[in-house]
Protein backbone atom coordinates (compact mmCIF):
# COMPACT_ATOMS: atom_id res chain seq x y z
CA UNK A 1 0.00 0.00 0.00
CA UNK A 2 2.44 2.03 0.50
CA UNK A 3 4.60 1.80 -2.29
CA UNK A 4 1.69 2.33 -4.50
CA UNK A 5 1.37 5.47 -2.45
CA UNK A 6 4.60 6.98 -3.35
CA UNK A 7 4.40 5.68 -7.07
CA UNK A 8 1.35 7.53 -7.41
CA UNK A 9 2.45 10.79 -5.52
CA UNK A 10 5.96 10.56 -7.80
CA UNK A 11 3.59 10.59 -10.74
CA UNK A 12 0.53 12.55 -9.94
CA UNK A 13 2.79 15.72 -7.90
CA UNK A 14 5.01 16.43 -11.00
CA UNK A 15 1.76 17.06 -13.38
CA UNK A 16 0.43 19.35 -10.94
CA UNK A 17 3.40 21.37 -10.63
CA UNK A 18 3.69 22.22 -14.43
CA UNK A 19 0.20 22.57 -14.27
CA UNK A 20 0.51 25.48 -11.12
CA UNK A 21 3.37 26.76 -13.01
CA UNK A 22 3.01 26.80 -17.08
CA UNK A 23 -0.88 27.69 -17.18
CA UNK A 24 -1.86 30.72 -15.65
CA UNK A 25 -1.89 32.88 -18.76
CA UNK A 26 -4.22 29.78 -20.12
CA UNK A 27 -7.16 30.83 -17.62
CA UNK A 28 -9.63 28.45 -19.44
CA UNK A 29 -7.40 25.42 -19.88
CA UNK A 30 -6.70 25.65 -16.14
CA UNK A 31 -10.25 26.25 -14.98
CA UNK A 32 -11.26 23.36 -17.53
CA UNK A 33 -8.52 20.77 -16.31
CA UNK A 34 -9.52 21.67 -12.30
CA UNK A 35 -13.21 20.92 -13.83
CA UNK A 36 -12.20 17.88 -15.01
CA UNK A 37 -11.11 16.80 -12.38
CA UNK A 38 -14.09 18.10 -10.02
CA UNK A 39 -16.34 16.02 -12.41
CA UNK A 40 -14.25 12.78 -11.87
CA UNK A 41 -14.94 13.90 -8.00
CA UNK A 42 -18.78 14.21 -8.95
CA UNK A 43 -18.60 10.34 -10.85
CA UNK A 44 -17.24 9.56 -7.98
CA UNK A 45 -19.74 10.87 -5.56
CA UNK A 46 -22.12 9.15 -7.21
CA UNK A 47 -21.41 5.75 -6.06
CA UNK A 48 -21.49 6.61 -2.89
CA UNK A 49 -25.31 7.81 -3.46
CA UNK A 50 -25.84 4.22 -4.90
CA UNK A 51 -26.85 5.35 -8.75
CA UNK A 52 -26.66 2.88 -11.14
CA UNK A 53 -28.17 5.09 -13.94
CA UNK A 54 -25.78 6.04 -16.81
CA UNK A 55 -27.98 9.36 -18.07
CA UNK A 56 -28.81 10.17 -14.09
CA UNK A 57 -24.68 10.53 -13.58
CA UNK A 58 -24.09 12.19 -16.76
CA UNK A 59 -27.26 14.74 -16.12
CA UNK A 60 -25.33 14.91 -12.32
CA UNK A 61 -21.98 15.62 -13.82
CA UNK A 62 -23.49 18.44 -16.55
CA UNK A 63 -25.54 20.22 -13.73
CA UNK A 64 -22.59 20.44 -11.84
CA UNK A 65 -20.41 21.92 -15.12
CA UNK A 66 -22.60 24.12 -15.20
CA UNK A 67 -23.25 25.43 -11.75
CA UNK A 68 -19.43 26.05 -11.76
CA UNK A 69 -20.11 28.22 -14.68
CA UNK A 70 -22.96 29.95 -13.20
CA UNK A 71 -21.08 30.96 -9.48
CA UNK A 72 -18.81 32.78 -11.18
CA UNK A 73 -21.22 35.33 -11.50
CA UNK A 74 -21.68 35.55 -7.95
CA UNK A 75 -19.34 37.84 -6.21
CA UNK A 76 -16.53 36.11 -4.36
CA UNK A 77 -16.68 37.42 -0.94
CA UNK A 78 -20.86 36.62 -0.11
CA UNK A 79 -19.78 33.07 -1.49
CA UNK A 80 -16.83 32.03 0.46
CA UNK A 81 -18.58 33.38 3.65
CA UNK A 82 -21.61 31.27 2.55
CA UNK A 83 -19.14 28.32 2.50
CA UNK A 84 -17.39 28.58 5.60
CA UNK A 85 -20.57 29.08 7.14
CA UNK A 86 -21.79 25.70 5.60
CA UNK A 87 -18.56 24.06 6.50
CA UNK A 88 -19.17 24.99 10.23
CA UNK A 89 -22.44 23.31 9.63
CA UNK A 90 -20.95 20.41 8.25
CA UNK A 91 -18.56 19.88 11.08
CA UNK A 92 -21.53 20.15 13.42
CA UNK A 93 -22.71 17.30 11.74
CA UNK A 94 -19.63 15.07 12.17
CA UNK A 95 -19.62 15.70 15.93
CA UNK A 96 -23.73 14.40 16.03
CA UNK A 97 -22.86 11.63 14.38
CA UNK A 98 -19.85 11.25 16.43
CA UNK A 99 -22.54 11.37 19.67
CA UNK A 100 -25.46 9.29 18.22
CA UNK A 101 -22.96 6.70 17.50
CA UNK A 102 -25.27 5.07 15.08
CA UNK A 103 -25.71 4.89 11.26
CA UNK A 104 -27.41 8.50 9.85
CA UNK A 105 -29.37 8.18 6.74
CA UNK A 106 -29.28 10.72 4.49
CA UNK A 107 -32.34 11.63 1.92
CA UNK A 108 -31.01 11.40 -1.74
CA UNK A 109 -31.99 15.09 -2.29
CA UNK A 110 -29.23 15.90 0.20
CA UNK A 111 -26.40 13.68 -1.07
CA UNK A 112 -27.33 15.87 -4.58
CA UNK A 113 -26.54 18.95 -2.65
CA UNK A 114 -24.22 17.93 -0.52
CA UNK A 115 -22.17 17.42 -3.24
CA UNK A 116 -22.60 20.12 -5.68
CA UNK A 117 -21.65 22.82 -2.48
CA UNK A 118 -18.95 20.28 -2.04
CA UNK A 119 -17.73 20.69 -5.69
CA UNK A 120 -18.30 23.95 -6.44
CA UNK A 121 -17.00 25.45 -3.91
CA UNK A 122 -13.76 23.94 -4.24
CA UNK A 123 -13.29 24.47 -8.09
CA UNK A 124 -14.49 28.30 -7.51
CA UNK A 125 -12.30 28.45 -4.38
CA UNK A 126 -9.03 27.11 -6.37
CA UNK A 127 -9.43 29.43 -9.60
CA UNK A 128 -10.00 32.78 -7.00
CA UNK A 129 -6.62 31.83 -5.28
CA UNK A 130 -5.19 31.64 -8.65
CA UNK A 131 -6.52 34.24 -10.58
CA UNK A 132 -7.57 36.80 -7.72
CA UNK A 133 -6.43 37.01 -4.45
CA UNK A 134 -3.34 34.90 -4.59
CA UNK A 135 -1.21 33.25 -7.27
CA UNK A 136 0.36 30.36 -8.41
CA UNK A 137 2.89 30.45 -5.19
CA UNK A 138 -0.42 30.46 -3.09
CA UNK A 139 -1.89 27.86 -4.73
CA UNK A 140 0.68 25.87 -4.34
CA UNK A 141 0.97 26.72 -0.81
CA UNK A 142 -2.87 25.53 -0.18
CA UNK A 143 -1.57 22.23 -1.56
CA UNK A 144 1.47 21.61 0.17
CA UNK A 145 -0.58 22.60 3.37
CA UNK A 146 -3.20 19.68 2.33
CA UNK A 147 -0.29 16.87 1.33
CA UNK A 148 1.47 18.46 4.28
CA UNK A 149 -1.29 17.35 7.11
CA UNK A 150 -2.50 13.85 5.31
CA UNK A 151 0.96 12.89 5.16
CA UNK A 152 2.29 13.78 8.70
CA UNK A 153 -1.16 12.55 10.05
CA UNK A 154 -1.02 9.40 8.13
CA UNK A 155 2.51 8.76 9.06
CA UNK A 156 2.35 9.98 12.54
CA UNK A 157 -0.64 7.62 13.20
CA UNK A 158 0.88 5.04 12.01
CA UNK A 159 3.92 4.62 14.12
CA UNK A 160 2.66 6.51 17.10
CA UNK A 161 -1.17 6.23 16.85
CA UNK A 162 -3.09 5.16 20.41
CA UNK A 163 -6.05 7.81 21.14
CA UNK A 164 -8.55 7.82 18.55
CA UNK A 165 -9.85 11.19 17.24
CA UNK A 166 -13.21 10.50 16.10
CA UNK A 167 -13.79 6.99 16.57
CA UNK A 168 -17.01 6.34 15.22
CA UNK A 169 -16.37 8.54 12.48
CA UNK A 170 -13.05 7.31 11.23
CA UNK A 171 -11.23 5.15 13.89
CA UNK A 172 -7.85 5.36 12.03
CA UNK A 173 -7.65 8.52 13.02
CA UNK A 174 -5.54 9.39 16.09
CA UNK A 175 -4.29 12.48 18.14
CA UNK A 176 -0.99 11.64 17.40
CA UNK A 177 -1.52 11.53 14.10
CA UNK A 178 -3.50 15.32 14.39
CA UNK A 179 -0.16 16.31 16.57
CA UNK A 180 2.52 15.04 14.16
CA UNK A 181 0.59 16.70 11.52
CA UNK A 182 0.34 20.32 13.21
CA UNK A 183 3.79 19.77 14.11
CA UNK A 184 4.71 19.36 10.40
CA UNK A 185 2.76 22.50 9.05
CA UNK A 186 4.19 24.77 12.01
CA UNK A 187 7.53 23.48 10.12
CA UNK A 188 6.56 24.54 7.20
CA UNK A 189 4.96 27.74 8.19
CA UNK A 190 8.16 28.54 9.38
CA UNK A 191 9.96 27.72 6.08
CA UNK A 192 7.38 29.51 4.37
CA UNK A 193 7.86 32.93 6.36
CA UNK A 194 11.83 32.44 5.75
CA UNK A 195 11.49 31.91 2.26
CA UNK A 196 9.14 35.25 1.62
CA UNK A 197 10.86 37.18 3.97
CA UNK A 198 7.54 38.57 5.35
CA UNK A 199 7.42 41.01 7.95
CA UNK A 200 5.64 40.26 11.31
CA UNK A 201 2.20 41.10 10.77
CA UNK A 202 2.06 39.49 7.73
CA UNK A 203 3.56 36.18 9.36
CA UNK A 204 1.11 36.24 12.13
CA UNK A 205 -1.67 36.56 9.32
CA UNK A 206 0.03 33.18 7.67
CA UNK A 207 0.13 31.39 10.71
CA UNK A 208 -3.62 31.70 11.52
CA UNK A 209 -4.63 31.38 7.60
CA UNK A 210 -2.41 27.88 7.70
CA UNK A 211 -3.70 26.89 11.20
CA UNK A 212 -7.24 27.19 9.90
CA UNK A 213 -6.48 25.71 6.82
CA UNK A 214 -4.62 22.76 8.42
CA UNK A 215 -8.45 22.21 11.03
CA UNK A 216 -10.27 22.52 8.07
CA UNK A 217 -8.32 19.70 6.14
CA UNK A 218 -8.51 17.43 8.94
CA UNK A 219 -12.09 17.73 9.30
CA UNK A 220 -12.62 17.47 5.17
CA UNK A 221 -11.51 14.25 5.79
CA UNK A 222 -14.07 13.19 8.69
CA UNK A 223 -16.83 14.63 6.61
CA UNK A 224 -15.67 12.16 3.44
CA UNK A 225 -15.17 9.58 5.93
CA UNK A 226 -18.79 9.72 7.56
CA UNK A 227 -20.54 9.98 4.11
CA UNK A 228 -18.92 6.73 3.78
CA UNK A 229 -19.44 5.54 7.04
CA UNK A 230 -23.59 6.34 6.33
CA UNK A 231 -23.07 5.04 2.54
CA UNK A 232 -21.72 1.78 3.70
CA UNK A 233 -18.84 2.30 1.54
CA UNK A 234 -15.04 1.63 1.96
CA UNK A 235 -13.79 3.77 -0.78
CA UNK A 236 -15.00 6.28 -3.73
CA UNK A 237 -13.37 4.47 -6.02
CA UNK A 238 -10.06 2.53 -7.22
CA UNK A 239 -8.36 5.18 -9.36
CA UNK A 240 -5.15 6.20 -7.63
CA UNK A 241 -3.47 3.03 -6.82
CA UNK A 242 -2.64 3.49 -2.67
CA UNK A 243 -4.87 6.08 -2.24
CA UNK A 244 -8.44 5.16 -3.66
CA UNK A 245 -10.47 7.40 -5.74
CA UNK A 246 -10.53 10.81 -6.41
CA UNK A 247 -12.78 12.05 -3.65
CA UNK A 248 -10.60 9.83 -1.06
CA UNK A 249 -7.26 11.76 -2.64
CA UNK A 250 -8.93 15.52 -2.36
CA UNK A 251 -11.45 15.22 0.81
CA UNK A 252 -9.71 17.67 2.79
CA UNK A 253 -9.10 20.03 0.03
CA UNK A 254 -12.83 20.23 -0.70
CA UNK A 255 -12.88 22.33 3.33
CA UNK A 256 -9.20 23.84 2.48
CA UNK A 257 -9.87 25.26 -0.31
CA UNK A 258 -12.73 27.89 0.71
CA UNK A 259 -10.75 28.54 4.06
CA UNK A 260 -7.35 29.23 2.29
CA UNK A 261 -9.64 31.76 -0.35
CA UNK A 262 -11.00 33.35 2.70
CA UNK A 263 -8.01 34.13 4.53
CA UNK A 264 -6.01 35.30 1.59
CA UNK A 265 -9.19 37.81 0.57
CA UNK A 266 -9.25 38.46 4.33
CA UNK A 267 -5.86 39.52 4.66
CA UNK A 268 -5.88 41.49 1.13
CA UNK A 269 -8.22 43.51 2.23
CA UNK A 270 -6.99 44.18 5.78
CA UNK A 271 -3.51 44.58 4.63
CA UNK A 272 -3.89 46.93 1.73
């Protein structure tokens, strides 16, 4: 398992990196490509709503092509607060099904909207980093932030995991594995101040942006892992060999994302 992990990460972490780098004056190939891969998130999804109907994924995949198309009308700031207020929601969630301890159905007209906010939000979120309030540098900062915690958590848990986190939710999941992790980003909040050669304010400002970036990747994760928990599913899908499907590889990105957004537009408009 994990050799297939690092095969896939050798692979997968170049493509993105050329992709960060080489197409931001290409706005439409790079907001296409992050669609694609949304949608193969959305196919995805799908199983774990139990369809089995060809045209009812396809009309699930257009609606959400085209939502993305439609929310960029709406203006950036009213729809990351909108998020993060849904997020907050969806973390209350996790902790009642953490204290029912007991399956949760969910009605199939939520699963639909579940996931589009889900998807949305996240492609949205990623292309106003890029284009708007950050940069390619930023962007790639949100993602070494999100490889940063599942690694160190996944690693950490591994070799030192005893107190579960959220053990009817996901009981891999450890303390230690949530300490080794905030340990690592501290690291590389630190590297990340040295290597900009920000001033003190503006560190302080990247310290609480990563430290409620890192919370809100760790609990992207619980939310994936209880909509599989109430799906009666194991994994999303088989695509990334060591790591599962799509939706298993990006789950805390999908909360990451709209916090990252936030905090840079945040701390534009505070700093400038």
């Amino acid at each position: 398992m994990l050799k297939k992990r690092i095969v896939t990460a050798a692979i997968l972490i170049p493509l993105v990196l050329l992709a960060i780098f080489y197409l931001q004056p290409y706005q439409h190939v790079f907001e296409t490509l992050v669609g694609v891969i949304i949608l193969g998130c959305a196919w995805e999804w799908t199983n774990l709503m139990k369809v089995t109907s060809f045209i009812e994924r396809v009309s699930y995949l257009l609606l959400i092509a085209l939502l993305c198309y439609a929310i960029t009308w709406v203006a950036m700031g009213y729809f990351l607060y909108t998020i993060l207020a849904l997020i907050l929601s969806a973390i209350g969630m996790i902790h009642n099904y953490q204290s029912k301890q007991s399956p949760t159905r969910i009605p199939d007209f939520y699963w639909y909207l579940i996931g589009s906010l889900l998807f949305i939000s996240c492609w949205y979120s990623i292309n106003i980093i890029y284009f708007k309030v950050g940069g390619k540098y930023q962007l790639l900062m949100l993602l070494l932030l999100v490889w940063t915690t599942d690694s160190a958590a996944y690693f950490s848990g591994k070799y030192f995991g005893k107190t579960p986190l959220i053990n009817h939710v996901s009981p891999a999941k450890t303390w230690e594995g949530v300490k080794g992790a905030a340990l690592a980003v501290l690291m590389l909040t630190i590297i990340e101040g040295v290597v900009i050669r920000t001033n003190f304010s503006m560190f302080l400002f990247t310290v609480l942006i990563n430290a409620a970036t890192f919370v809100a990747t760790i609990y992207g994760d619980l939310f994936e892992s209880m909509l599989k928990r109430i799906a009666n599913c194991k994994e999303s899908g088989a695509l990334l060999p060591g790591h599962g499907g799509l939706l298993d590889r990006l789950d805390g990105l999908f909360f990451a994302a709209p916090c990252y957004a936030t905090g840079l537009l945040l701390m534009t408009f505070y700093t400038h």
